[in-house]
PDB file of N, CA and C in Angstrom:
ATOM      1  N   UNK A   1      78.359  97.530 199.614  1.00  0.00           N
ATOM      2  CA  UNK A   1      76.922  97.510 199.803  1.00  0.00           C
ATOM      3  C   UNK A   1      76.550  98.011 201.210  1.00  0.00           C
ATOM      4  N   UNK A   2      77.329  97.549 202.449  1.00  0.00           N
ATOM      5  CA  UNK A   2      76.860  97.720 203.346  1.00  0.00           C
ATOM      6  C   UNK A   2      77.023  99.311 203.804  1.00  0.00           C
ATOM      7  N   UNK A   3      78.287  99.846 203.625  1.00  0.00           N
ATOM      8  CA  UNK A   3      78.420 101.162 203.553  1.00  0.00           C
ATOM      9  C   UNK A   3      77.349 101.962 202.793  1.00  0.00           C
ATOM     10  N   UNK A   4      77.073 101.934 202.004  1.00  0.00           N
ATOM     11  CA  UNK A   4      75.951 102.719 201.112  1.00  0.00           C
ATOM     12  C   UNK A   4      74.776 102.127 202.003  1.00  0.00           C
ATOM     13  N   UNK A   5      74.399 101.588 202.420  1.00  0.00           N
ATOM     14  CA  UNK A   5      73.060 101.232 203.337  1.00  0.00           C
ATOM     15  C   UNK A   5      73.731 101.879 204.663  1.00  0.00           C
ATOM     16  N   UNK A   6      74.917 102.314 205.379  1.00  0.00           N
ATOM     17  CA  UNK A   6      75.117 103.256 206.591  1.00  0.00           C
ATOM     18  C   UNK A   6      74.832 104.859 205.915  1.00  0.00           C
ATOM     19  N   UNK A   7      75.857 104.981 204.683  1.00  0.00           N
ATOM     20  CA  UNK A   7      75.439 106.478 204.251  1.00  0.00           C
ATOM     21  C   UNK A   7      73.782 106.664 204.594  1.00  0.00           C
ATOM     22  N   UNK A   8      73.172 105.890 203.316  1.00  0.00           N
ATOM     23  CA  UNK A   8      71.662 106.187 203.577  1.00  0.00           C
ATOM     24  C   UNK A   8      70.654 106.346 205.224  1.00  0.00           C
ATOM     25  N   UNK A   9      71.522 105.322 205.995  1.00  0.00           N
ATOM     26  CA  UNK A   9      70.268 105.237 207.229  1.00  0.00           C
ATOM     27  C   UNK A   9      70.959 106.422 207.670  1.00  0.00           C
ATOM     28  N   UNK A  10      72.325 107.104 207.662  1.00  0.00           N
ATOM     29  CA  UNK A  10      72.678 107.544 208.445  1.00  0.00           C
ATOM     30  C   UNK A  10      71.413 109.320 208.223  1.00  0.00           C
ATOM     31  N   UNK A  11      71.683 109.172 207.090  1.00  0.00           N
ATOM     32  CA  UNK A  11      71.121 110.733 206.580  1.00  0.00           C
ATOM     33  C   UNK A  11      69.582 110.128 207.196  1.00  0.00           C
ATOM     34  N   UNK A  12      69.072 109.464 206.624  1.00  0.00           N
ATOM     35  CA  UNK A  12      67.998 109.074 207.177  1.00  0.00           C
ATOM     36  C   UNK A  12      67.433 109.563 208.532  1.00  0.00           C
ATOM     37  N   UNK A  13      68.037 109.168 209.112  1.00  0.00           N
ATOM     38  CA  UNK A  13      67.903 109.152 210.916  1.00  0.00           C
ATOM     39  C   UNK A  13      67.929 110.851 210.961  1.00  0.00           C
ATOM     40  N   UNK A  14      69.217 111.229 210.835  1.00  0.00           N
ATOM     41  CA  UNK A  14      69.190 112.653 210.884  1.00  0.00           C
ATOM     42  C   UNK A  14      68.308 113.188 210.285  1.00  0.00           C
ATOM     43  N   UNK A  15      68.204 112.920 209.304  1.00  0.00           N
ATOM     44  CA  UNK A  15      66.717 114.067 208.657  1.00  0.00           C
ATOM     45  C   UNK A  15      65.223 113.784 209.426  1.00  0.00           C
ATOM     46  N   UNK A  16      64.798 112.761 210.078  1.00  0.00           N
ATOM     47  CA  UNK A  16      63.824 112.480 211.011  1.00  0.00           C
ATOM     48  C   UNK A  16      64.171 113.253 211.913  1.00  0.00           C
ATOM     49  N   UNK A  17      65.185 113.180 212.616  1.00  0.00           N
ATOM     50  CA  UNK A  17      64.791 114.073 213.573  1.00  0.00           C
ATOM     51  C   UNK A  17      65.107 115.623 213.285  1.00  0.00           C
ATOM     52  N   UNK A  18      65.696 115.967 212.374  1.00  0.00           N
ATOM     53  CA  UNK A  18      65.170 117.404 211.808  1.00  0.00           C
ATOM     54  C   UNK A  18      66.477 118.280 212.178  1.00  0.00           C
ATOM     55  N   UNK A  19      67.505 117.787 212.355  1.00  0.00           N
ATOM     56  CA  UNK A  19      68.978 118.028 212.114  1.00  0.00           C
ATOM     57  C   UNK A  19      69.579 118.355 211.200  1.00  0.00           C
ATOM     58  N   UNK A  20      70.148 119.250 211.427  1.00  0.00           N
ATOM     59  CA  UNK A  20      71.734 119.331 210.174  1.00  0.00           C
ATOM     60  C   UNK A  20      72.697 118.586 210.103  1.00  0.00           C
ATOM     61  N   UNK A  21      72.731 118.758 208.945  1.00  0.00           N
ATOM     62  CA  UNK A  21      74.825 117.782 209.417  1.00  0.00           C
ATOM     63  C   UNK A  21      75.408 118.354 210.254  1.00  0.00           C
ATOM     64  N   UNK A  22      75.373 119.904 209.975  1.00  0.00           N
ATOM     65  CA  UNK A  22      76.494 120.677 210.246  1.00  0.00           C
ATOM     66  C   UNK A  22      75.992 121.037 211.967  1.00  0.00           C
ATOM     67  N   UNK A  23      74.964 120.866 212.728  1.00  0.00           N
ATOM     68  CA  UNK A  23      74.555 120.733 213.811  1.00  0.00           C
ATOM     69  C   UNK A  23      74.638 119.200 214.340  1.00  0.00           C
ATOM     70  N   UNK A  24      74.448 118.180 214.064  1.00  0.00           N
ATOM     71  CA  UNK A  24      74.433 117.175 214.173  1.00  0.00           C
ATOM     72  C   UNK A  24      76.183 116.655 214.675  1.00  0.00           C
ATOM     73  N   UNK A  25      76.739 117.522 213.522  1.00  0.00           N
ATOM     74  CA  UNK A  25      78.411 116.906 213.783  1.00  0.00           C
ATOM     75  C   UNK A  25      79.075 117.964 214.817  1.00  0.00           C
ATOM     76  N   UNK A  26      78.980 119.304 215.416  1.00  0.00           N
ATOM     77  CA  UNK A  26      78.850 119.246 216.312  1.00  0.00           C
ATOM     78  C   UNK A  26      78.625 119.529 217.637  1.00  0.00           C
ATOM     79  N   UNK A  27      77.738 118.418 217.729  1.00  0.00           N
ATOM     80  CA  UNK A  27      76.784 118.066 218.769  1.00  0.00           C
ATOM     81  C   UNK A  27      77.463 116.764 219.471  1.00  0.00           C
ATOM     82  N   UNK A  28      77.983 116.486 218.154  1.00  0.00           N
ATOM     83  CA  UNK A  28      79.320 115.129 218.402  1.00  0.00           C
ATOM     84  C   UNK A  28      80.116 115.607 219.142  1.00  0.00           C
ATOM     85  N   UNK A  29      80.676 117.211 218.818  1.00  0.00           N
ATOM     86  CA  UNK A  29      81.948 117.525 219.325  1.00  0.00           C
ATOM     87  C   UNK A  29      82.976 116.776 218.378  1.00  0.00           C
ATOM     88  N   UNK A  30      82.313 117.106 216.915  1.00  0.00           N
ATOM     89  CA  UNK A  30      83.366 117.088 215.535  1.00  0.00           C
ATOM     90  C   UNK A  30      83.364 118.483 214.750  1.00  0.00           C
ATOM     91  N   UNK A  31      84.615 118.612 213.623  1.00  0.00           N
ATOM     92  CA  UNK A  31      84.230 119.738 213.096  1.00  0.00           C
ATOM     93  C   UNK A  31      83.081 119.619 212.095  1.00  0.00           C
ATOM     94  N   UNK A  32      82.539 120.787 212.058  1.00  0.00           N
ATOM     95  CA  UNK A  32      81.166 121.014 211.187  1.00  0.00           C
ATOM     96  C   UNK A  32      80.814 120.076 209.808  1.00  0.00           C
ATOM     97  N   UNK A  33      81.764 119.901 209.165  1.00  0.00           N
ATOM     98  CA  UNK A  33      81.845 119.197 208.280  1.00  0.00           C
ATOM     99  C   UNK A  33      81.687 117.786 208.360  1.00  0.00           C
ATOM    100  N   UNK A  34      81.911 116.803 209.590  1.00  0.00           N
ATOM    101  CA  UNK A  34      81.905 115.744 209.455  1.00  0.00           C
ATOM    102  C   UNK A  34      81.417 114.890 209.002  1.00  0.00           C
ATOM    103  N   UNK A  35      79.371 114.960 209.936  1.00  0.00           N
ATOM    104  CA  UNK A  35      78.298 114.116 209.034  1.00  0.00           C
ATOM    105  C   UNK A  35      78.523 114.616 207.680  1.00  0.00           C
ATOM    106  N   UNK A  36      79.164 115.702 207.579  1.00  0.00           N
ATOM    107  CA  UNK A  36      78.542 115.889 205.458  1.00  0.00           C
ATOM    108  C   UNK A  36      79.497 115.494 204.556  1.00  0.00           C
ATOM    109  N   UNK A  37      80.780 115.196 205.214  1.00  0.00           N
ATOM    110  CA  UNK A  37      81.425 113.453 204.636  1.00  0.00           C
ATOM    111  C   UNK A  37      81.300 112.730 204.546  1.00  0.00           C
ATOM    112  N   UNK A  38      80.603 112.212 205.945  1.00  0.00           N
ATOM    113  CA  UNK A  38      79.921 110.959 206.217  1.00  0.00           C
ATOM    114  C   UNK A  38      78.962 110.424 205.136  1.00  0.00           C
ATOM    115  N   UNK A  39      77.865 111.261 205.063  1.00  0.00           N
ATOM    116  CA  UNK A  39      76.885 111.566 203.999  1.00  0.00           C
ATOM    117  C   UNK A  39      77.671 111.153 203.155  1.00  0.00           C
ATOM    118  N   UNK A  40      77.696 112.249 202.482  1.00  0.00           N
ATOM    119  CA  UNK A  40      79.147 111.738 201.129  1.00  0.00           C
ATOM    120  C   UNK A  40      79.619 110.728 200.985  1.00  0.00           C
ATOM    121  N   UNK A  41      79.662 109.862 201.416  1.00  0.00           N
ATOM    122  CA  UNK A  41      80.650 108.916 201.162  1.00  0.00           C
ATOM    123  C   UNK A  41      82.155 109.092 200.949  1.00  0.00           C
ATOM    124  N   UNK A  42      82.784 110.169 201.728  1.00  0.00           N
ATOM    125  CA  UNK A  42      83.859 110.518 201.948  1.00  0.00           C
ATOM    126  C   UNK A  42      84.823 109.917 202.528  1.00  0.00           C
ATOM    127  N   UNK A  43      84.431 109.212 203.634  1.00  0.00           N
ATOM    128  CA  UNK A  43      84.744 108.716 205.296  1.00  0.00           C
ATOM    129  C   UNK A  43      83.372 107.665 205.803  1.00  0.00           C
ATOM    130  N   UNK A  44      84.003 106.700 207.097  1.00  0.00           N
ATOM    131  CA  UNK A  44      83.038 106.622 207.724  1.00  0.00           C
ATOM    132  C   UNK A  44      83.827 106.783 209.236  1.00  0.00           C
ATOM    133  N   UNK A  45      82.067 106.661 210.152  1.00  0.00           N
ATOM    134  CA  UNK A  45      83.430 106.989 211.264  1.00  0.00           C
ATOM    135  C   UNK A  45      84.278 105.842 212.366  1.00  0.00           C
ATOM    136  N   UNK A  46      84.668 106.244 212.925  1.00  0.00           N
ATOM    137  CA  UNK A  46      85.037 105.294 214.014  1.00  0.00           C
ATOM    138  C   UNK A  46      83.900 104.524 214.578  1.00  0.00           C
ATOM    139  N   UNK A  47      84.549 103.369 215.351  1.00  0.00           N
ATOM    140  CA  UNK A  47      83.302 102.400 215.938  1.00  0.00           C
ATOM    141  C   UNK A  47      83.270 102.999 216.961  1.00  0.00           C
ATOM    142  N   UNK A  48      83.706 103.812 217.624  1.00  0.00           N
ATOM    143  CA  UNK A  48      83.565 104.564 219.058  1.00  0.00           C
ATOM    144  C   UNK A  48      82.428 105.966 218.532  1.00  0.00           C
ATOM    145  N   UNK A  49      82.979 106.211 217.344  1.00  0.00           N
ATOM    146  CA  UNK A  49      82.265 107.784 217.331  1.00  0.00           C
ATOM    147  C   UNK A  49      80.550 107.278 216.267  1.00  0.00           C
ATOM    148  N   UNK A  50      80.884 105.811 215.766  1.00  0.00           N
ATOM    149  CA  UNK A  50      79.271 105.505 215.568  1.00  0.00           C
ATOM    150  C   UNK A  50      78.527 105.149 216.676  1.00  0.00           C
ATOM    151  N   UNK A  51      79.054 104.353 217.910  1.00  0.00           N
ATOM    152  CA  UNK A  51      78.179 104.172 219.123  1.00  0.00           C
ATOM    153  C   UNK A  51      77.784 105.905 219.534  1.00  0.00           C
ATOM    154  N   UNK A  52      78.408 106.662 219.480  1.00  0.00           N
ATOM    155  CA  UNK A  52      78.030 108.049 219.867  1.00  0.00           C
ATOM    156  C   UNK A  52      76.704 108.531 219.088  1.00  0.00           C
ATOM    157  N   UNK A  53      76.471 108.447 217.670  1.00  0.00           N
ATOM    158  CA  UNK A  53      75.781 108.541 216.287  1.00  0.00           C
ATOM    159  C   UNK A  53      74.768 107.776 217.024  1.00  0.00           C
ATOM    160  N   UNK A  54      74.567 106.846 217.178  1.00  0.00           N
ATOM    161  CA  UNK A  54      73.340 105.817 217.852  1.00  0.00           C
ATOM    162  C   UNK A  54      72.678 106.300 218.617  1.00  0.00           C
ATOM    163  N   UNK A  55      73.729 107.138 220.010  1.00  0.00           N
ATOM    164  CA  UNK A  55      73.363 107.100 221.315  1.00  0.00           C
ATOM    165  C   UNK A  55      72.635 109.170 220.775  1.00  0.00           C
ATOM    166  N   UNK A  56      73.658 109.556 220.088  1.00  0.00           N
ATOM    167  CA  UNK A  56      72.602 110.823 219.716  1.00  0.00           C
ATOM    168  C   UNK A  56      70.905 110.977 219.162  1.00  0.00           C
ATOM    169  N   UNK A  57      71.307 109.627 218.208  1.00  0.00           N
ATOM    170  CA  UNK A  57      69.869 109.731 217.180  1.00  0.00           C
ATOM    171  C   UNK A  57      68.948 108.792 218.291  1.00  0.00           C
ATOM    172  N   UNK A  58      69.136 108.665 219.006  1.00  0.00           N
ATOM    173  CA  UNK A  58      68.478 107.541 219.852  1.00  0.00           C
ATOM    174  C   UNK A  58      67.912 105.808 219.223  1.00  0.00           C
ATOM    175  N   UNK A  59      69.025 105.575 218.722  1.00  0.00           N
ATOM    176  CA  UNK A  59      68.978 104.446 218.134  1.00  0.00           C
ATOM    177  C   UNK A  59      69.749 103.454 218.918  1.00  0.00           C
ATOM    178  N   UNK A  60      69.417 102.182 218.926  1.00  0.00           N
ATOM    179  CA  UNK A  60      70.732 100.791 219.135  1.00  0.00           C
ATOM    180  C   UNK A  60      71.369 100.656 217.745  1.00  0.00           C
ATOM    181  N   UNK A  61      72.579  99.982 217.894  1.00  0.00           N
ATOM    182  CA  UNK A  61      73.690  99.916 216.772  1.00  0.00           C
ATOM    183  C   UNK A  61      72.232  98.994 216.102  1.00  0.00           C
ATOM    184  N   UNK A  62      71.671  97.844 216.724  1.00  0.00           N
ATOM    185  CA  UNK A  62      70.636  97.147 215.612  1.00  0.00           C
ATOM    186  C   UNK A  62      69.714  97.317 215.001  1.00  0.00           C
ATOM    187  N   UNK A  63      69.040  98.936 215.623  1.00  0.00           N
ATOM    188  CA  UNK A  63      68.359  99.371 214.976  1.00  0.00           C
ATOM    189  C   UNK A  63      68.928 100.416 213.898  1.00  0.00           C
ATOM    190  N   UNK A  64      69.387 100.881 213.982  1.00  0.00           N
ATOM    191  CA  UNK A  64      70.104 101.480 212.952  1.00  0.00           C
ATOM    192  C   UNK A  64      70.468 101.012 211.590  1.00  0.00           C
ATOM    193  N   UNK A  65      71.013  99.901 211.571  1.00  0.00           N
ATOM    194  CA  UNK A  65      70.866  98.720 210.631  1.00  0.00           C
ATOM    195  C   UNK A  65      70.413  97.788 209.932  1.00  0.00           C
ATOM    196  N   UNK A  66      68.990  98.119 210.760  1.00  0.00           N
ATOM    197  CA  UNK A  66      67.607  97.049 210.733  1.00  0.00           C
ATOM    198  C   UNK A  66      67.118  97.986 209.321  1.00  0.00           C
ATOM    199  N   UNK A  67      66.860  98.035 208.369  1.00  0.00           N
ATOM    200  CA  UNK A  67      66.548  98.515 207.116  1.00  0.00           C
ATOM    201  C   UNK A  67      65.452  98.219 206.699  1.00  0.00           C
ATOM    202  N   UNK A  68      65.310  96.464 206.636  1.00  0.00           N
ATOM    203  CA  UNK A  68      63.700  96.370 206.495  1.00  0.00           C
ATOM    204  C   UNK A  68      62.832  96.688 207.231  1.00  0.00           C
ATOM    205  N   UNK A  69      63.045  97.375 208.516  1.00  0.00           N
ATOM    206  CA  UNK A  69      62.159  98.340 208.851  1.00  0.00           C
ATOM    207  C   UNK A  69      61.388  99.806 208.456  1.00  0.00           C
ATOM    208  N   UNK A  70      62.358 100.019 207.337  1.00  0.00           N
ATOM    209  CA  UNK A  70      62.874 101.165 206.953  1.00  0.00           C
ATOM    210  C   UNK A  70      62.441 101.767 205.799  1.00  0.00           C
ATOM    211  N   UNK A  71      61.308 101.740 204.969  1.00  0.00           N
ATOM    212  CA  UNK A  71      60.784 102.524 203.675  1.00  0.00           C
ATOM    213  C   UNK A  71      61.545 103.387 203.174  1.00  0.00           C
ATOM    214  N   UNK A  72      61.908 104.478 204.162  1.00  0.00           N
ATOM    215  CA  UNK A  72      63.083 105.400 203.558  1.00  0.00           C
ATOM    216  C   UNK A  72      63.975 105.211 202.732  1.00  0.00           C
ATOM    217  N   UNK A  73      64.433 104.625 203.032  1.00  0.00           N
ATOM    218  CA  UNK A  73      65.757 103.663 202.784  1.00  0.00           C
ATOM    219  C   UNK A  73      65.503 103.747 201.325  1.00  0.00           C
ATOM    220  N   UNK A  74      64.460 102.652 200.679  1.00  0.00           N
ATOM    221  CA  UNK A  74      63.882 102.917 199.538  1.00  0.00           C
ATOM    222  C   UNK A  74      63.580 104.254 199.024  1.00  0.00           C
ATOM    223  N   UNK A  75      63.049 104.858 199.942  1.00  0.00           N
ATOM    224  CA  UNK A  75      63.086 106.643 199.043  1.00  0.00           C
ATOM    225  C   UNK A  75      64.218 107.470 198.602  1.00  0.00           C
ATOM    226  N   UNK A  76      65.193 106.915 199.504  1.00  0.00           N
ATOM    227  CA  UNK A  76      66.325 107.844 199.582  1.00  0.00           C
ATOM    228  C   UNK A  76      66.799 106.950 197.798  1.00  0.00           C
ATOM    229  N   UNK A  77      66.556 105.826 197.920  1.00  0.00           N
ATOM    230  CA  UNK A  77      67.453 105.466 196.865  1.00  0.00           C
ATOM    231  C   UNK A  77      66.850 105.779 195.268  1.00  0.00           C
ATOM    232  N   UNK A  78      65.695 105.828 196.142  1.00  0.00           N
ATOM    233  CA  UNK A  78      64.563 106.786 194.425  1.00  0.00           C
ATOM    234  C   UNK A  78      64.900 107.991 194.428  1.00  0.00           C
ATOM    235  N   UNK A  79      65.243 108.767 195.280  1.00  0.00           N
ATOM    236  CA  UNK A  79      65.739 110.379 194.495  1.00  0.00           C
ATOM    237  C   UNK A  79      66.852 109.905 194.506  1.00  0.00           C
ATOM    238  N   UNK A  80      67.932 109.420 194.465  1.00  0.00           N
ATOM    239  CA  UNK A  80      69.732 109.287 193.971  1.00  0.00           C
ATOM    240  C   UNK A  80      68.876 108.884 192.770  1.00  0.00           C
ATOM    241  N   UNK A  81      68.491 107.921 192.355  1.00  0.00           N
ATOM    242  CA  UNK A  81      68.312 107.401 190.719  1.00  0.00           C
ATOM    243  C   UNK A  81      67.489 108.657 190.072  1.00  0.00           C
ATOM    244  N   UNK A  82      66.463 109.640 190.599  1.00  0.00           N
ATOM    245  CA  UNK A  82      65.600 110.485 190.523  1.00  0.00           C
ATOM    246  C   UNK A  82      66.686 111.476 189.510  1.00  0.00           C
ATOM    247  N   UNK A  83      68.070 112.016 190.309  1.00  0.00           N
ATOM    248  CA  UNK A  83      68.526 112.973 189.952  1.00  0.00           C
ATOM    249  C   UNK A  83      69.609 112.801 188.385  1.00  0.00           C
ATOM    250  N   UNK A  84      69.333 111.212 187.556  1.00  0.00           N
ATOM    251  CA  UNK A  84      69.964 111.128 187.182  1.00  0.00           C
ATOM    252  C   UNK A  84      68.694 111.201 185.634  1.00  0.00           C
ATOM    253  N   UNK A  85      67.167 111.695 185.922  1.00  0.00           N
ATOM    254  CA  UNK A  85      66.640 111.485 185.065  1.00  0.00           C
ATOM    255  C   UNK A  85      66.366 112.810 184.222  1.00  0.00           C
ATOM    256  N   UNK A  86      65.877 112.655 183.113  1.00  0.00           N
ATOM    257  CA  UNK A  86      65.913 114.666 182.599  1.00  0.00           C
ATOM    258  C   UNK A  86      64.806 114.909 183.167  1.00  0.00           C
ATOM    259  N   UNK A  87      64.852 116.174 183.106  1.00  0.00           N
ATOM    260  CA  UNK A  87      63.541 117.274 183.068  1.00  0.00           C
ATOM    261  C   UNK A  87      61.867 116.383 182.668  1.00  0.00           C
ATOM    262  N   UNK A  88      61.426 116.033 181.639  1.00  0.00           N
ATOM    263  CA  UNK A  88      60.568 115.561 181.104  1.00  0.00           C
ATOM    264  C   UNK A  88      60.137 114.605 181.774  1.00  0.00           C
ATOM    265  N   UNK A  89      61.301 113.487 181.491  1.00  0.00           N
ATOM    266  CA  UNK A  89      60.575 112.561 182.594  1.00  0.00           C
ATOM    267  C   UNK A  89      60.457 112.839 183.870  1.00  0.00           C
ATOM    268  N   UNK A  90      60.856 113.402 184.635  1.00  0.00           N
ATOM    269  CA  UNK A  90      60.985 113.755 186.084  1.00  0.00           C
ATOM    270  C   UNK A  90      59.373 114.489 186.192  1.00  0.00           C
ATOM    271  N   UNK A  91      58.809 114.820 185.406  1.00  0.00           N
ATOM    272  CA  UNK A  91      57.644 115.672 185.221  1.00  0.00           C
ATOM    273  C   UNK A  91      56.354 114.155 185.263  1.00  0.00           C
ATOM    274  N   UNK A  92      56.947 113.545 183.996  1.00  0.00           N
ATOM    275  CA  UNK A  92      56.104 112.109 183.893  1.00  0.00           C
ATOM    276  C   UNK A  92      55.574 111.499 185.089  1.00  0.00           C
ATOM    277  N   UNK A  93      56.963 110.892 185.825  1.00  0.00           N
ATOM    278  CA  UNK A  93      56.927 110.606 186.975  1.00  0.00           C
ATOM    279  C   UNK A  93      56.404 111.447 187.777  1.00  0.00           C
ATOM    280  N   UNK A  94      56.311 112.634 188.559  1.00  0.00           N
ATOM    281  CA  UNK A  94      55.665 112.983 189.253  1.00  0.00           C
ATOM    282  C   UNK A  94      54.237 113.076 188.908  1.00  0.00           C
ATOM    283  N   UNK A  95      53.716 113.067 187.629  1.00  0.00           N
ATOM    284  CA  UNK A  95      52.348 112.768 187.256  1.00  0.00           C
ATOM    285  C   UNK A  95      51.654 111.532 187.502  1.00  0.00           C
ATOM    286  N   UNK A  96      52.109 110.528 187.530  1.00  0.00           N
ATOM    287  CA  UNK A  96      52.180 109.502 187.660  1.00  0.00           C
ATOM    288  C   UNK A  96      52.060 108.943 189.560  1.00  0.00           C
ATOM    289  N   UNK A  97      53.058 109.199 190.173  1.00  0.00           N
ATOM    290  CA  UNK A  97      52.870 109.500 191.857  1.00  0.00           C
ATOM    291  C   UNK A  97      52.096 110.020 192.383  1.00  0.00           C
ATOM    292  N   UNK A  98      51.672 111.700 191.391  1.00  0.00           N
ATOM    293  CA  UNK A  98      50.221 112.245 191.977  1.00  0.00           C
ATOM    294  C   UNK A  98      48.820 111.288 191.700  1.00  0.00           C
ATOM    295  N   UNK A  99      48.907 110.734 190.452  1.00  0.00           N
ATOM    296  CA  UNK A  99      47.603 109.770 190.240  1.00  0.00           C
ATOM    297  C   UNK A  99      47.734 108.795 191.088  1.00  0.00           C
ATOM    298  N   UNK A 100      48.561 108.439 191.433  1.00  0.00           N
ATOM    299  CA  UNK A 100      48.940 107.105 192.496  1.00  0.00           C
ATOM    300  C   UNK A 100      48.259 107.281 194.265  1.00  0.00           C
ATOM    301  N   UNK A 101      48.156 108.392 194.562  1.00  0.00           N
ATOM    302  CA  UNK A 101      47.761 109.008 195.327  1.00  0.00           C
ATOM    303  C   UNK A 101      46.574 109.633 195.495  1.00  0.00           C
ATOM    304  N   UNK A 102      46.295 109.997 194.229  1.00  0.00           N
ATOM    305  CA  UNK A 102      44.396 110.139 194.534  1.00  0.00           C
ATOM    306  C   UNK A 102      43.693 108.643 194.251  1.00  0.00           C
TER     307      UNK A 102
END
């Protein structure tokens, strides 16, 4: 559980501030690929090279973790379930979000 809540904040964070993985990892001074393991759920990283992840995204290790701060969090986990729906409904639903919104 808790890993899948680091995958998510991690992409999270990075996509706020408007990063790549493949810029993001390195910026670490990792190879290119790293965050997009990370992401993945491939790997996670070291406790030395997540204090680095913190100190890049300008986060504390507690904020980073702090989730119920975090709406995203929830979005991110509505498109993973999003991509598992067909065509049709995916149409429904977005009809539905647009009325939600006017």
């Amino acid at each position: 559980m808790y890993e899948e809540i680091f995958f998510k904040r991690l992409t999270q964070l990075r996509l706020e501030k408007g990063l790549s993985a493949r810029d993001m990892s390195l910026s670490l001074g990792q190879s290119e690929s790293y965050i997009n393991r990370i992401e993945n759920q491939k790997m996670l990283p070291s406790m030395t090279v997540f204090f680095y992840i913190c100190e890049f995204l300008e986060v504390t290790p507690k904020e980073f973790f702090d989730v119920d701060e975090c709406p995203s969090i929830q979005i991110l986990d509505i498109i993973d379930d999003l991509k598992s729906v067909d065509p049709q409904t995916l149409q429904h639903l977005a009809a539905i979000i647009k009325k939600l919104r006017d």
